[in-house]
PDB file of N, CA and C in Angstrom:
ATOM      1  N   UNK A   1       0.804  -1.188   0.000  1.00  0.00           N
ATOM      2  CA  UNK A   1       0.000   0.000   0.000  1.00  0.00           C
ATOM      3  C   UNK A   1       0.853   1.261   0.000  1.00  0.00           C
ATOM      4  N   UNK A   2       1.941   1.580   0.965  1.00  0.00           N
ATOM      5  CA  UNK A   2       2.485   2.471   0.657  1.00  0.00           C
ATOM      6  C   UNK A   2       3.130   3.017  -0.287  1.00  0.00           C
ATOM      7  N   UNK A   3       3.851   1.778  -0.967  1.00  0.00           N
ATOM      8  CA  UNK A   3       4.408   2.009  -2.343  1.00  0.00           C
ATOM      9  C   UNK A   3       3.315   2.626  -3.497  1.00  0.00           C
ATOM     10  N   UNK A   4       2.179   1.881  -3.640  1.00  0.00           N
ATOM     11  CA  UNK A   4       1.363   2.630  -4.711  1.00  0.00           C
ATOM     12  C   UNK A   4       0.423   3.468  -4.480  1.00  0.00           C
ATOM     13  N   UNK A   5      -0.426   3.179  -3.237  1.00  0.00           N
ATOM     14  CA  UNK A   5      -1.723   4.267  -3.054  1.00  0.00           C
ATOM     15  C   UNK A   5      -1.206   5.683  -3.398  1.00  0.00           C
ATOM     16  N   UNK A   6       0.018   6.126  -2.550  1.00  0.00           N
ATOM     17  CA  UNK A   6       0.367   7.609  -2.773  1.00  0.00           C
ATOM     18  C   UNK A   6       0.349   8.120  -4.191  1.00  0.00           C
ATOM     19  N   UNK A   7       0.470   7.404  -5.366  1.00  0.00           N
ATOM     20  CA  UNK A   7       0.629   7.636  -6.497  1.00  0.00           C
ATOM     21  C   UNK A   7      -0.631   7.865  -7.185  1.00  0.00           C
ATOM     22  N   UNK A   8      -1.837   7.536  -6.744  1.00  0.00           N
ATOM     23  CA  UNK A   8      -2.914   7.822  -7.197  1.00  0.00           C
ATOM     24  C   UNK A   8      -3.867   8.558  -7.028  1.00  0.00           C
ATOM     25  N   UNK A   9      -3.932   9.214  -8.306  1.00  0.00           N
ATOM     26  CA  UNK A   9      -4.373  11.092  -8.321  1.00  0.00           C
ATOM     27  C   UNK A   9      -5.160  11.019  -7.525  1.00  0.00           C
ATOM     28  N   UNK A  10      -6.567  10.243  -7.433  1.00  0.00           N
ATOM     29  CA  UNK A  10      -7.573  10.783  -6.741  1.00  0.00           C
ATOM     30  C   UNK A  10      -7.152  10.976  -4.932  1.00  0.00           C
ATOM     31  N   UNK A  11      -6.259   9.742  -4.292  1.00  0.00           N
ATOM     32  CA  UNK A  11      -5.970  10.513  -3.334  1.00  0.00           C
ATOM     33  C   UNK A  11      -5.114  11.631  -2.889  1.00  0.00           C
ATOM     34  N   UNK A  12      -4.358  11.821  -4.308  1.00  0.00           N
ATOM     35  CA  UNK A  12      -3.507  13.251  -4.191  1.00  0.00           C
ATOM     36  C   UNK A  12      -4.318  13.881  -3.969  1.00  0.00           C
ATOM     37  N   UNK A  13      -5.525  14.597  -4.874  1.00  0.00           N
ATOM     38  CA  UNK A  13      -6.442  15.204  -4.873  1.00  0.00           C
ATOM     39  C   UNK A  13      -7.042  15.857  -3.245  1.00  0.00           C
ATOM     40  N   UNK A  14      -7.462  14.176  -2.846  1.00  0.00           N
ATOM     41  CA  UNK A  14      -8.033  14.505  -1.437  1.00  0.00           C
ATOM     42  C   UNK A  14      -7.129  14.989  -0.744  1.00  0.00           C
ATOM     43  N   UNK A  15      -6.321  14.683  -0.628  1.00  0.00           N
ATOM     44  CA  UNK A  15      -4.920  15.058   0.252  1.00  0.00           C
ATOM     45  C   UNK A  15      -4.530  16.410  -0.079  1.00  0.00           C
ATOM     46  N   UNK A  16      -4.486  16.877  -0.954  1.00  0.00           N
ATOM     47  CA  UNK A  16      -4.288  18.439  -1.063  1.00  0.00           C
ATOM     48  C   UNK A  16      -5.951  19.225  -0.448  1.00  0.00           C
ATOM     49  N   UNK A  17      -6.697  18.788  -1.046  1.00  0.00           N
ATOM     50  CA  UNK A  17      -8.330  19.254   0.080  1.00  0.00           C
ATOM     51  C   UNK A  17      -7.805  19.532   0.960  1.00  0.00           C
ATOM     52  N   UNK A  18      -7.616  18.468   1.936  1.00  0.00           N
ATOM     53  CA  UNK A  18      -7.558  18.814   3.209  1.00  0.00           C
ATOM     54  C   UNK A  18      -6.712  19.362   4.197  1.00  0.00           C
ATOM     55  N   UNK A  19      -5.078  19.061   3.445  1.00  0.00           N
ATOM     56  CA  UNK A  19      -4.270  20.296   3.346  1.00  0.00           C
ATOM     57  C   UNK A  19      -3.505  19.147   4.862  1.00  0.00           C
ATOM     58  N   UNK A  20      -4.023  19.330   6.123  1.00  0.00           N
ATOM     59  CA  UNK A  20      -3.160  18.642   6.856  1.00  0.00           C
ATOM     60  C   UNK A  20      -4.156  17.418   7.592  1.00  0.00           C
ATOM     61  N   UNK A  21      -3.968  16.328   8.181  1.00  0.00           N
ATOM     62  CA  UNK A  21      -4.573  15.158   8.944  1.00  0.00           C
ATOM     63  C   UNK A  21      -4.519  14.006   8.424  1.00  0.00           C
ATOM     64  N   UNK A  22      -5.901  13.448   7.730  1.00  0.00           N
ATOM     65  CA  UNK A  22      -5.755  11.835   7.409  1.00  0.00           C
ATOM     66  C   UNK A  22      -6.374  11.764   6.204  1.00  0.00           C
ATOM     67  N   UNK A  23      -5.499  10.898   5.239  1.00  0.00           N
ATOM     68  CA  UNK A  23      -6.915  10.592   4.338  1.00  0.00           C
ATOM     69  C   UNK A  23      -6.858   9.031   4.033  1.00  0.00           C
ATOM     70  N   UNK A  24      -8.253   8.564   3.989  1.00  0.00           N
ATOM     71  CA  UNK A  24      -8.254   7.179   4.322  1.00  0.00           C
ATOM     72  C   UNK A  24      -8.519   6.508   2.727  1.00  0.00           C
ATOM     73  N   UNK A  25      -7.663   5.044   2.749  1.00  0.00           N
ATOM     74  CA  UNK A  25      -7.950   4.456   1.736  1.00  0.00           C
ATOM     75  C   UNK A  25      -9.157   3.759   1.925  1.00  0.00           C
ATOM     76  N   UNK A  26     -10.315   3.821   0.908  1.00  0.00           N
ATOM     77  CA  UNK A  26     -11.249   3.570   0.917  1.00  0.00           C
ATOM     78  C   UNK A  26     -11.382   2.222  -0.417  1.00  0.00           C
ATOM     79  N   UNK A  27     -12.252   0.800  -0.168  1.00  0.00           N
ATOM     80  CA  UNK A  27     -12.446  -0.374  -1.096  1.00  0.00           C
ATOM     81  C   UNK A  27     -13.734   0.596  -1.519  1.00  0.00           C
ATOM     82  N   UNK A  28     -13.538   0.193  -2.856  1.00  0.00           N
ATOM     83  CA  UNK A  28     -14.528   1.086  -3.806  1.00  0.00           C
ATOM     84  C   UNK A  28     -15.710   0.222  -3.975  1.00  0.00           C
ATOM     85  N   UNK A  29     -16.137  -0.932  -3.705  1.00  0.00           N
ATOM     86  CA  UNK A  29     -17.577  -1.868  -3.563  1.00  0.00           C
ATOM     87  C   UNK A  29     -18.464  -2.014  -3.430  1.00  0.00           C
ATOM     88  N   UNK A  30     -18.243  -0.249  -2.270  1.00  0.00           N
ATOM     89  CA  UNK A  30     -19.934   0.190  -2.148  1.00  0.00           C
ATOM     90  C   UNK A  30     -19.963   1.743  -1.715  1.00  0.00           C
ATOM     91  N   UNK A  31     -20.888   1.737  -2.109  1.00  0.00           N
ATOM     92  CA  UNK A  31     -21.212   3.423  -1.795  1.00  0.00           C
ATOM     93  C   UNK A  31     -21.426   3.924  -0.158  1.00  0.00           C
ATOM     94  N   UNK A  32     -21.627   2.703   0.434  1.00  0.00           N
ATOM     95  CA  UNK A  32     -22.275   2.930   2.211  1.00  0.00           C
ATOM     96  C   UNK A  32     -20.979   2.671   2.682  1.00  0.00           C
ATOM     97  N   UNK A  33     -20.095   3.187   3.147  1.00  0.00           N
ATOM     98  CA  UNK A  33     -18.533   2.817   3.756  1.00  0.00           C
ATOM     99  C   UNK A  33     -18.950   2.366   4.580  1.00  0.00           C
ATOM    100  N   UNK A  34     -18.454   1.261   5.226  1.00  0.00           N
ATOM    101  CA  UNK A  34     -18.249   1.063   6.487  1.00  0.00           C
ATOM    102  C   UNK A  34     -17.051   0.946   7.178  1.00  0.00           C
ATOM    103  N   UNK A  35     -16.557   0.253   8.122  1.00  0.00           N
ATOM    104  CA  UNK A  35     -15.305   0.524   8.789  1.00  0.00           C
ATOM    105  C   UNK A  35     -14.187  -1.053   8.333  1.00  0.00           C
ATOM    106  N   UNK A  36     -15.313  -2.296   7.808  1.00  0.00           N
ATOM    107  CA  UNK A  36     -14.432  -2.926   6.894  1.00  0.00           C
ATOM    108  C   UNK A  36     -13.993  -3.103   5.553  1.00  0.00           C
ATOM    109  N   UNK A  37     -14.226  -1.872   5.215  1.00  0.00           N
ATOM    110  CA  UNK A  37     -14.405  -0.924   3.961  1.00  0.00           C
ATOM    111  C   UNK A  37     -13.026  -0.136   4.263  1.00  0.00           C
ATOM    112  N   UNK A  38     -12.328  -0.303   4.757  1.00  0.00           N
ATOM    113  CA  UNK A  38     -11.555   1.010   4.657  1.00  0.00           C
ATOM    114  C   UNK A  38      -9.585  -0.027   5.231  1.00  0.00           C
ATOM    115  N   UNK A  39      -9.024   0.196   4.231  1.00  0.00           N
ATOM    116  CA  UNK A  39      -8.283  -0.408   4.339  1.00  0.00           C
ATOM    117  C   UNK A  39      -7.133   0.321   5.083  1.00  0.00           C
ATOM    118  N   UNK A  40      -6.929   1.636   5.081  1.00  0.00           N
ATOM    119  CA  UNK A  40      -6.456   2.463   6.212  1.00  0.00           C
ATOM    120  C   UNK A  40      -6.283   3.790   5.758  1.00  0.00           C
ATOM    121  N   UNK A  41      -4.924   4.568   6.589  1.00  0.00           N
ATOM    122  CA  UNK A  41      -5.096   5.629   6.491  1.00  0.00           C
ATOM    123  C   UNK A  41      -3.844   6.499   6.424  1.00  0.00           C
ATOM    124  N   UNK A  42      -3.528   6.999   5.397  1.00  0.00           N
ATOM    125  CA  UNK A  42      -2.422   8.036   5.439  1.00  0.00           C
ATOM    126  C   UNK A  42      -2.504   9.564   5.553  1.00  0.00           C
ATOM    127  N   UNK A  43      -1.176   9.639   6.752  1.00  0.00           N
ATOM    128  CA  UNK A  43      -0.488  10.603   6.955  1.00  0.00           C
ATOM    129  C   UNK A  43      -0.542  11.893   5.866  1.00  0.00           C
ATOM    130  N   UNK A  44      -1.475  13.081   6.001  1.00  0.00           N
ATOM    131  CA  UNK A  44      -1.032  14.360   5.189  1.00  0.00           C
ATOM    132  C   UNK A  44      -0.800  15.255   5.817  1.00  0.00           C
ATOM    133  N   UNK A  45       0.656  15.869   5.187  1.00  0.00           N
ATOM    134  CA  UNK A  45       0.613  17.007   6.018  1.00  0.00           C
ATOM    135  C   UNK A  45       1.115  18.722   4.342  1.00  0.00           C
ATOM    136  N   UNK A  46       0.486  19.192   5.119  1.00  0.00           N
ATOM    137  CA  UNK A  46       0.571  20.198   3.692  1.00  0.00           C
ATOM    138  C   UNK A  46       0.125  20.118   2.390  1.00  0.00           C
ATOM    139  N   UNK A  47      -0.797  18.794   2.445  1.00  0.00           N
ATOM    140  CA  UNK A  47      -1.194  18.394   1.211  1.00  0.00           C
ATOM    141  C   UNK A  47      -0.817  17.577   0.988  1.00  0.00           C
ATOM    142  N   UNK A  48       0.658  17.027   1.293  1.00  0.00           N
ATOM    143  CA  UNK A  48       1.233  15.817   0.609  1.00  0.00           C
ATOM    144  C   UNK A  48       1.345  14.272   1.473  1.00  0.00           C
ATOM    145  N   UNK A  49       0.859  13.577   0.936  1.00  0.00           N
ATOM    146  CA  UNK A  49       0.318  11.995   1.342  1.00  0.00           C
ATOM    147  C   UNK A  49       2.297  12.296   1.616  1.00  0.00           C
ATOM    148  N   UNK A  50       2.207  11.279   3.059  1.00  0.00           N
ATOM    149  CA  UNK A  50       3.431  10.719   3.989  1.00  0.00           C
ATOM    150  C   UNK A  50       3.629   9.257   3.722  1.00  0.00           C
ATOM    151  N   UNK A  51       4.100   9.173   2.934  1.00  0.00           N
ATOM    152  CA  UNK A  51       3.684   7.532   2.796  1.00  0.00           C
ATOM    153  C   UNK A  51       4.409   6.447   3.957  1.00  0.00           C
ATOM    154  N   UNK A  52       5.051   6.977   4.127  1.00  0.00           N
ATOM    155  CA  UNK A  52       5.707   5.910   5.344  1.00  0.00           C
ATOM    156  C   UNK A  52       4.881   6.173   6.549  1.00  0.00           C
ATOM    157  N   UNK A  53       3.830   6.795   6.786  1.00  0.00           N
ATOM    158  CA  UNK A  53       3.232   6.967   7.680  1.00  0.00           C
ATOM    159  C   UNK A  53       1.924   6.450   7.913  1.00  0.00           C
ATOM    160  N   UNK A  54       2.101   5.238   6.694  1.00  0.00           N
ATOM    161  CA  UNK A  54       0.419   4.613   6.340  1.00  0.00           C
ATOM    162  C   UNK A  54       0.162   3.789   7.918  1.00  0.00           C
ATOM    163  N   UNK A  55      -1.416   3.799   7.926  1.00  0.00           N
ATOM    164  CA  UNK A  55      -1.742   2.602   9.386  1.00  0.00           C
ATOM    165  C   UNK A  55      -2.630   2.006   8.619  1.00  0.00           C
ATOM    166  N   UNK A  56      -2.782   0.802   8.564  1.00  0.00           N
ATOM    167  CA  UNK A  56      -3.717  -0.032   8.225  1.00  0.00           C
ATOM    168  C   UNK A  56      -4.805  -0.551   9.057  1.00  0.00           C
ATOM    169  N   UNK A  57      -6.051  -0.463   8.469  1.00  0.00           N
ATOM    170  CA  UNK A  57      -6.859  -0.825   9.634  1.00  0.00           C
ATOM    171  C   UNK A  57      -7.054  -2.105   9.675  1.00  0.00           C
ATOM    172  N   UNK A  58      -6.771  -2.631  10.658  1.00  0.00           N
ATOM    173  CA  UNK A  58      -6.634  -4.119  11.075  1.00  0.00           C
ATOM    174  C   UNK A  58      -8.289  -4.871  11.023  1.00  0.00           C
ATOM    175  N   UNK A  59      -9.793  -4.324  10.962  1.00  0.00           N
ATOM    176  CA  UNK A  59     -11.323  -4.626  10.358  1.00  0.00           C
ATOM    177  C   UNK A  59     -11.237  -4.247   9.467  1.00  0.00           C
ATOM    178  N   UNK A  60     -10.471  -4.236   8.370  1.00  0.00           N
ATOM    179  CA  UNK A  60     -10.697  -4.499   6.913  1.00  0.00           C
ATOM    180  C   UNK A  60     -11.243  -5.564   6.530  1.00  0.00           C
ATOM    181  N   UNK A  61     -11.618  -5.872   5.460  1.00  0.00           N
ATOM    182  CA  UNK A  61     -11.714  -7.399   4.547  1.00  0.00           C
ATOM    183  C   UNK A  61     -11.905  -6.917   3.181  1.00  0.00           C
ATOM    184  N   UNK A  62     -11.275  -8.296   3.042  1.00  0.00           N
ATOM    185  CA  UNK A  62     -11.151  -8.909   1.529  1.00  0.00           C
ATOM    186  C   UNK A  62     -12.204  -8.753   0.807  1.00  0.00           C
ATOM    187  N   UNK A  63     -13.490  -9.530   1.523  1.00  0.00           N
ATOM    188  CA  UNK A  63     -14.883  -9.772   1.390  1.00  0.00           C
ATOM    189  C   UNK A  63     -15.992  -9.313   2.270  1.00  0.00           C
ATOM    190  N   UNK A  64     -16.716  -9.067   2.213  1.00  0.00           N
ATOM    191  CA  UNK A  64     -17.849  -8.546   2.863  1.00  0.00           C
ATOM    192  C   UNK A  64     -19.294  -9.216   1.910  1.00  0.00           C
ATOM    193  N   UNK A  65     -20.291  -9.022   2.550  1.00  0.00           N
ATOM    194  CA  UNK A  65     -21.647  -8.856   1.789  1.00  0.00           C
ATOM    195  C   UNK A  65     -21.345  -8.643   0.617  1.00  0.00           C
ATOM    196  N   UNK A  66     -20.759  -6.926   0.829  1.00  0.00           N
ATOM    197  CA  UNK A  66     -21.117  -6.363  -0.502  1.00  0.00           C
ATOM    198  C   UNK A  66     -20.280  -6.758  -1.901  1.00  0.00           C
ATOM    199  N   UNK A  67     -19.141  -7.797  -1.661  1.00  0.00           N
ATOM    200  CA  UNK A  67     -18.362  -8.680  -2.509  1.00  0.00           C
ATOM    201  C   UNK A  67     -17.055  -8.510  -2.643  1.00  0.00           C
ATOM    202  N   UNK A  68     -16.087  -9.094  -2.942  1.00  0.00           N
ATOM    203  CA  UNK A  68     -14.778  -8.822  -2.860  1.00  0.00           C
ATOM    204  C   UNK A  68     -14.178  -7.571  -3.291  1.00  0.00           C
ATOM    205  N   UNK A  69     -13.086  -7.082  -2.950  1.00  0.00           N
ATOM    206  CA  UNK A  69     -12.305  -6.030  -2.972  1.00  0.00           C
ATOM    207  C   UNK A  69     -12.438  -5.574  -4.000  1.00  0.00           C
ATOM    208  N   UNK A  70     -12.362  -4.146  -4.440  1.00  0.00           N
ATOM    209  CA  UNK A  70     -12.411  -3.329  -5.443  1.00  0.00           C
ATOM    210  C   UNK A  70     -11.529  -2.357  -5.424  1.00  0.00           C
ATOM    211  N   UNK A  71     -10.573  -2.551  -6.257  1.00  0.00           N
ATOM    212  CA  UNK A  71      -9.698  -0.869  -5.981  1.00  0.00           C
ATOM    213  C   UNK A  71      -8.761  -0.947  -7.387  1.00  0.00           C
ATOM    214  N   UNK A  72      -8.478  -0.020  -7.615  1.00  0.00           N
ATOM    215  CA  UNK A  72      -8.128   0.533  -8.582  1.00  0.00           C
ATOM    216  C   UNK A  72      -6.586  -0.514  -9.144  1.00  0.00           C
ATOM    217  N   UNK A  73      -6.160  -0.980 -10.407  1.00  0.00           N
ATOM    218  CA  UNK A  73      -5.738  -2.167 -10.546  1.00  0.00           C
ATOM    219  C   UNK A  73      -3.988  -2.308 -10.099  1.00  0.00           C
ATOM    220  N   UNK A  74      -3.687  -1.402  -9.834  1.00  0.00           N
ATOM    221  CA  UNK A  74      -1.934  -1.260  -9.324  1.00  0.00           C
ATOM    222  C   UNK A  74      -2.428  -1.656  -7.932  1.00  0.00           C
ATOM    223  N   UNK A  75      -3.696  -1.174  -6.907  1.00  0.00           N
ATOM    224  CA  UNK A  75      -3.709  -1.722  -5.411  1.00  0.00           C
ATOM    225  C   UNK A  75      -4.297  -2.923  -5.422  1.00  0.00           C
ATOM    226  N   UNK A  76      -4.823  -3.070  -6.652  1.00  0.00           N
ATOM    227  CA  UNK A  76      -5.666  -4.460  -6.043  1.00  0.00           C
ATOM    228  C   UNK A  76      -4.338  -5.391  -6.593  1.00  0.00           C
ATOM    229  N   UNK A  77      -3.563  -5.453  -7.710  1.00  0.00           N
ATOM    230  CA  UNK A  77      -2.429  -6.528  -7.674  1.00  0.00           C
ATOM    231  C   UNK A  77      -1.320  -6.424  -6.610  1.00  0.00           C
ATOM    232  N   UNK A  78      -1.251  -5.241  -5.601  1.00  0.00           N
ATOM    233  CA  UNK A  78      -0.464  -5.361  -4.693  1.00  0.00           C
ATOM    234  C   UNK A  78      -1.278  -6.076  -3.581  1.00  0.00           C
ATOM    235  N   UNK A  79      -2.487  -6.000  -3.268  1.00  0.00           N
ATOM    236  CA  UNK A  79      -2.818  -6.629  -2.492  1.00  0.00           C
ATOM    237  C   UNK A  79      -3.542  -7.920  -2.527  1.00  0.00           C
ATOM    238  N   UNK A  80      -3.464  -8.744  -3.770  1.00  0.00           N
ATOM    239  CA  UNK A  80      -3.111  -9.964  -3.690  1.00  0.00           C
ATOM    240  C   UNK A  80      -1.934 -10.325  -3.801  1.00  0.00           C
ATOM    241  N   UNK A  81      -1.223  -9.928  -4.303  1.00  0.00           N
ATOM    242  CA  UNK A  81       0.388 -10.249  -4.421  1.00  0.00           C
ATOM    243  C   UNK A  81       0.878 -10.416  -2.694  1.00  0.00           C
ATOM    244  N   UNK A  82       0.372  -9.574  -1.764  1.00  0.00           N
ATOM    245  CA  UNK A  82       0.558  -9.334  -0.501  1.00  0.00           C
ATOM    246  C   UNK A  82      -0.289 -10.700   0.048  1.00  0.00           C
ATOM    247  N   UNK A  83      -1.304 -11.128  -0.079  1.00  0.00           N
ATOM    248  CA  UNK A  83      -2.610 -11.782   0.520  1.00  0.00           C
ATOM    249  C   UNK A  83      -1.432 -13.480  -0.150  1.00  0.00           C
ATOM    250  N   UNK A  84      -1.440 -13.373  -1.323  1.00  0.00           N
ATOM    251  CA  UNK A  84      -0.660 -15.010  -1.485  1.00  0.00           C
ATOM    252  C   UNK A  84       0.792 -15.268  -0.976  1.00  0.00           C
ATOM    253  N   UNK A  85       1.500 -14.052  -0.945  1.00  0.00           N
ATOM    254  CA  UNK A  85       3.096 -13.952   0.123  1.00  0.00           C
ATOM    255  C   UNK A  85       2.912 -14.457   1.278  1.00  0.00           C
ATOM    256  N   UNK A  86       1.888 -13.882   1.802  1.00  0.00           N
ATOM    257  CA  UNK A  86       1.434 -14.072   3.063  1.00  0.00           C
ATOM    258  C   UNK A  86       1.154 -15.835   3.763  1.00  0.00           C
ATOM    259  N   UNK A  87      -0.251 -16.106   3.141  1.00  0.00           N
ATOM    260  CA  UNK A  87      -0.753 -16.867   3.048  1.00  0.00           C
ATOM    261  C   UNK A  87      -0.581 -17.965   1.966  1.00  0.00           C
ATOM    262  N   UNK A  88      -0.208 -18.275   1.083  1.00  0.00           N
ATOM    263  CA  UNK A  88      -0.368 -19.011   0.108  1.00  0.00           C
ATOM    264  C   UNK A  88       0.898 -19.575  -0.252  1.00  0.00           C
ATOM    265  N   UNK A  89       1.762 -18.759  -0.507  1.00  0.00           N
ATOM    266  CA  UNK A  89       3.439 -19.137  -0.929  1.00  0.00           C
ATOM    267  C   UNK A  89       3.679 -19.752  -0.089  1.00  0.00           C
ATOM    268  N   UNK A  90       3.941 -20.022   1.578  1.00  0.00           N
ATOM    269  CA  UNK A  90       4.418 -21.022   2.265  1.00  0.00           C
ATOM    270  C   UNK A  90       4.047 -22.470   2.365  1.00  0.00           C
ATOM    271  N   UNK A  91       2.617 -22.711   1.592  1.00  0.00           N
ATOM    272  CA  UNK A  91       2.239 -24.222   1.696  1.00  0.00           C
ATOM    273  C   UNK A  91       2.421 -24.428   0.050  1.00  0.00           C
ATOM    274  N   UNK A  92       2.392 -23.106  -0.674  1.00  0.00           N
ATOM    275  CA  UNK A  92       2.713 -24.007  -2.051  1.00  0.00           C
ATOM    276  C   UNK A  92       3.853 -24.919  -2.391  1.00  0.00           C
TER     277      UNK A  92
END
């Protein structure tokens, strides 16, 4: 996440809005956020996303109701690439 989210305009965008605090990565799946909807949150200060300062919110998911992850295609191949490192590569 840190490596790519920062790179993508729309949260530049927000991140200059708000000029200094948080702006949260949001799974795009549904329109009603909820709090396992939100995969975390980076560091802005002056506008500019901190990327080493990402927190991840630990009630995320993969899946929900509203159906698997949605995000834009550089985060969603990092975060399976992350999800099979994790999980998957050690019993393959």
């Amino acid at each position: 996440m840190q490596n790519h989210a920062p790179t993508l305009p729309e949260l530049q965008a927000e991140a200059k809005g708000i000029g200094t605090g948080f702006v949260p990565l949001v799974d795009g799946r549904t329109a009603a956020v909820t709090e396992e909807d939100i995969l975390g949150q980076f560091e802005v200060v002056r506008g500019e996303i901190v990327a080493h300062r990402y927190k991840p919110n630990p009630t995320y998911r993969l899946l929900t109701d509203n159906g698997p992850l949605q995000l834009p295609p550089p985060l969603e191949e990092a975060v399976l690439k992350a999800v099979h490192d994790k999980l998957l590569a050690p019993i393959l």
